[in-house]
N, C-alpha and C. Protein backbone atom coordinates (compact mmCIF):
# COMPACT_ATOMS: atom_id res chain seq x y z
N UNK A 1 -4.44 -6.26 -6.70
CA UNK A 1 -3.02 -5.93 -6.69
C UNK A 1 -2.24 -7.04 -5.99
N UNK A 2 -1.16 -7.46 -6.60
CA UNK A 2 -0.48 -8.42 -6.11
C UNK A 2 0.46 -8.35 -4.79
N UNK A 3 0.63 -8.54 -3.92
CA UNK A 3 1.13 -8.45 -2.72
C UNK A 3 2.16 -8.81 -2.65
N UNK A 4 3.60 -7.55 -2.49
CA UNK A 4 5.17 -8.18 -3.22
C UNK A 4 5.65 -9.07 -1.95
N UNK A 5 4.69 -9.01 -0.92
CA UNK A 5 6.03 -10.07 0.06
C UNK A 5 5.25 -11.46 -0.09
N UNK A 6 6.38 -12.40 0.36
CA UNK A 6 5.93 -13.46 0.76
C UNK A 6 5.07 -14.09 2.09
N UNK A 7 3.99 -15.12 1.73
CA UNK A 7 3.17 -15.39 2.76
C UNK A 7 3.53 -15.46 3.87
N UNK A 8 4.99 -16.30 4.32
CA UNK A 8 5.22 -16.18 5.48
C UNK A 8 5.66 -15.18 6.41
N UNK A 9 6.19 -14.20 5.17
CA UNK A 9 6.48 -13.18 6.13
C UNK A 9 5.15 -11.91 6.47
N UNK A 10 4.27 -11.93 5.59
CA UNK A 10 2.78 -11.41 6.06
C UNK A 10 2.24 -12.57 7.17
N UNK A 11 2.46 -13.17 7.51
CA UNK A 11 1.33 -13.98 8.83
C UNK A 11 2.69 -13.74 9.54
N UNK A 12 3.33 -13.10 10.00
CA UNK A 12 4.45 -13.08 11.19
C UNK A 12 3.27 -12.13 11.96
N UNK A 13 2.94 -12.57 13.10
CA UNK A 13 2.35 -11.56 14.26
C UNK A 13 3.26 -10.45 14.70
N UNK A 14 2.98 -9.29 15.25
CA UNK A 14 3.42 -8.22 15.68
C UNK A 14 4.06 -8.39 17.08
N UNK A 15 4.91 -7.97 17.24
CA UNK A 15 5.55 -8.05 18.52
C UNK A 15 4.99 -7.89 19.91
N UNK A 16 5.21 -8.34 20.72
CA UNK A 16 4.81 -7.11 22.49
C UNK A 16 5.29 -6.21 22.31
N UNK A 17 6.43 -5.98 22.07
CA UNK A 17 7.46 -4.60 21.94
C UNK A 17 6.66 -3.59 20.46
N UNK A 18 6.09 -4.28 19.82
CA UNK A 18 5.81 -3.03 18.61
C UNK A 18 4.66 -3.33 18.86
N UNK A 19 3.72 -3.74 18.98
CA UNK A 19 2.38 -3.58 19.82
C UNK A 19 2.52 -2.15 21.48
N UNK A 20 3.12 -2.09 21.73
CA UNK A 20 3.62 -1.04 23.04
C UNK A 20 3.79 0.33 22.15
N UNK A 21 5.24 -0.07 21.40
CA UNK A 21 5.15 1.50 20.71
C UNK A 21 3.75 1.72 20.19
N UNK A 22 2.99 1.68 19.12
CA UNK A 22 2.22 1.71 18.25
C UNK A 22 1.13 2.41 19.21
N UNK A 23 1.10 1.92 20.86
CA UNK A 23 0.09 2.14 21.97
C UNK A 23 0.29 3.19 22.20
N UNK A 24 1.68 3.47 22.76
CA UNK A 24 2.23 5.11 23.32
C UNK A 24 2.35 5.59 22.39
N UNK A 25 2.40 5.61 21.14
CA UNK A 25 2.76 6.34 20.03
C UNK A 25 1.47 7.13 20.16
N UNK A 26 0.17 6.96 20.45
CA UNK A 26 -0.83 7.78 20.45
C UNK A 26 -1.08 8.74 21.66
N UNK A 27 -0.43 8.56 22.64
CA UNK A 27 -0.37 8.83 23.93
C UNK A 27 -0.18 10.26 23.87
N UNK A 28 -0.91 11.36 24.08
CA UNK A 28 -0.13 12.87 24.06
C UNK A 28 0.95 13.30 24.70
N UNK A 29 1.27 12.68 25.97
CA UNK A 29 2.13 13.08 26.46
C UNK A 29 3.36 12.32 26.75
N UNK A 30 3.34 11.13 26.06
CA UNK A 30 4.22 10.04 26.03
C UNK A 30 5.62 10.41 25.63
N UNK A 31 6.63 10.26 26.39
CA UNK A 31 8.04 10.57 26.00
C UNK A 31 8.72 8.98 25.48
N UNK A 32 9.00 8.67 24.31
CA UNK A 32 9.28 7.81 23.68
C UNK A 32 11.40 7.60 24.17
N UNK A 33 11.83 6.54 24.42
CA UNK A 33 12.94 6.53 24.99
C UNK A 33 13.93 5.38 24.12
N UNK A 34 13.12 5.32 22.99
CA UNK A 34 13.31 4.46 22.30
C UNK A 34 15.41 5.48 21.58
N UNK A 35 15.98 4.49 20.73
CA UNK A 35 17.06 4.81 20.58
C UNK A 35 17.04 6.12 19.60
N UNK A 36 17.84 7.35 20.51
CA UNK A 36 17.86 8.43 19.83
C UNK A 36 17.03 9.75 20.35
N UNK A 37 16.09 8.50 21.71
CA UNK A 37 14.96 9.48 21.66
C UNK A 37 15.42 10.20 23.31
N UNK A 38 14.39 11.04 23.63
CA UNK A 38 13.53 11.87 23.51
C UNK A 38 15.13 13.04 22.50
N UNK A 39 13.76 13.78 21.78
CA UNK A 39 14.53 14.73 20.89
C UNK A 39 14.64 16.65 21.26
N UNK A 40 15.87 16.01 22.58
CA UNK A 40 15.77 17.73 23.06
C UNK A 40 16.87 17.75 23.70
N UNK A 41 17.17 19.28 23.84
CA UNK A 41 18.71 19.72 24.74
C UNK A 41 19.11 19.14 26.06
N UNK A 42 20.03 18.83 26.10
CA UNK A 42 20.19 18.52 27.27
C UNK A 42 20.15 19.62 28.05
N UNK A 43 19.46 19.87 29.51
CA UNK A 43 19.86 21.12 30.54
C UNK A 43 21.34 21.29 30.76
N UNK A 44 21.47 22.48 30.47
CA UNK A 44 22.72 23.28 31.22
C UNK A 44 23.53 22.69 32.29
N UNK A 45 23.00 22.79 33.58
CA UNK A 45 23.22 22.08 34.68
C UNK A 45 23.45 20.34 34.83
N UNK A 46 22.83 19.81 33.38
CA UNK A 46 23.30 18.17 33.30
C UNK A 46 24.55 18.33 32.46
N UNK A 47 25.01 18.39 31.50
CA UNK A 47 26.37 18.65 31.09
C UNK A 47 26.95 19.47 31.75
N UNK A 48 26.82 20.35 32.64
CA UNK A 48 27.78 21.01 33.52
C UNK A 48 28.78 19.73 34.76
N UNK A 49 27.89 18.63 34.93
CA UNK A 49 28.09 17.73 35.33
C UNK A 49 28.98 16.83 35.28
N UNK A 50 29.46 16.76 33.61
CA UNK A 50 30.29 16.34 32.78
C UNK A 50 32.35 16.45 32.87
């Protein structure tokens, strides 16, 4: 099967930064803080703050 990208952009090495996620991404208890993240309510008492 022919491989639609170009060579140079297949030999680009992987980041430090996406080498890290990819690490914690397996992590069970890892809270990811990446943009958007963690995905939950804010407490009561922190927007009361507001």
């Amino acid at each position: 099967m022919r491989n639609p990208l170009n060579n140079k952009i297949t030999e680009i090495k992987p980041s430090g930064i996406r080498k890290f996620f990819d690490i914690v991404s397996e992590m069970k208890d890892a809270i990811s803080l990446g943009v958007g993240e963690p995905d939950f309510e804010t407490p009561w008492h922190i927007e009361d703050l507001t």
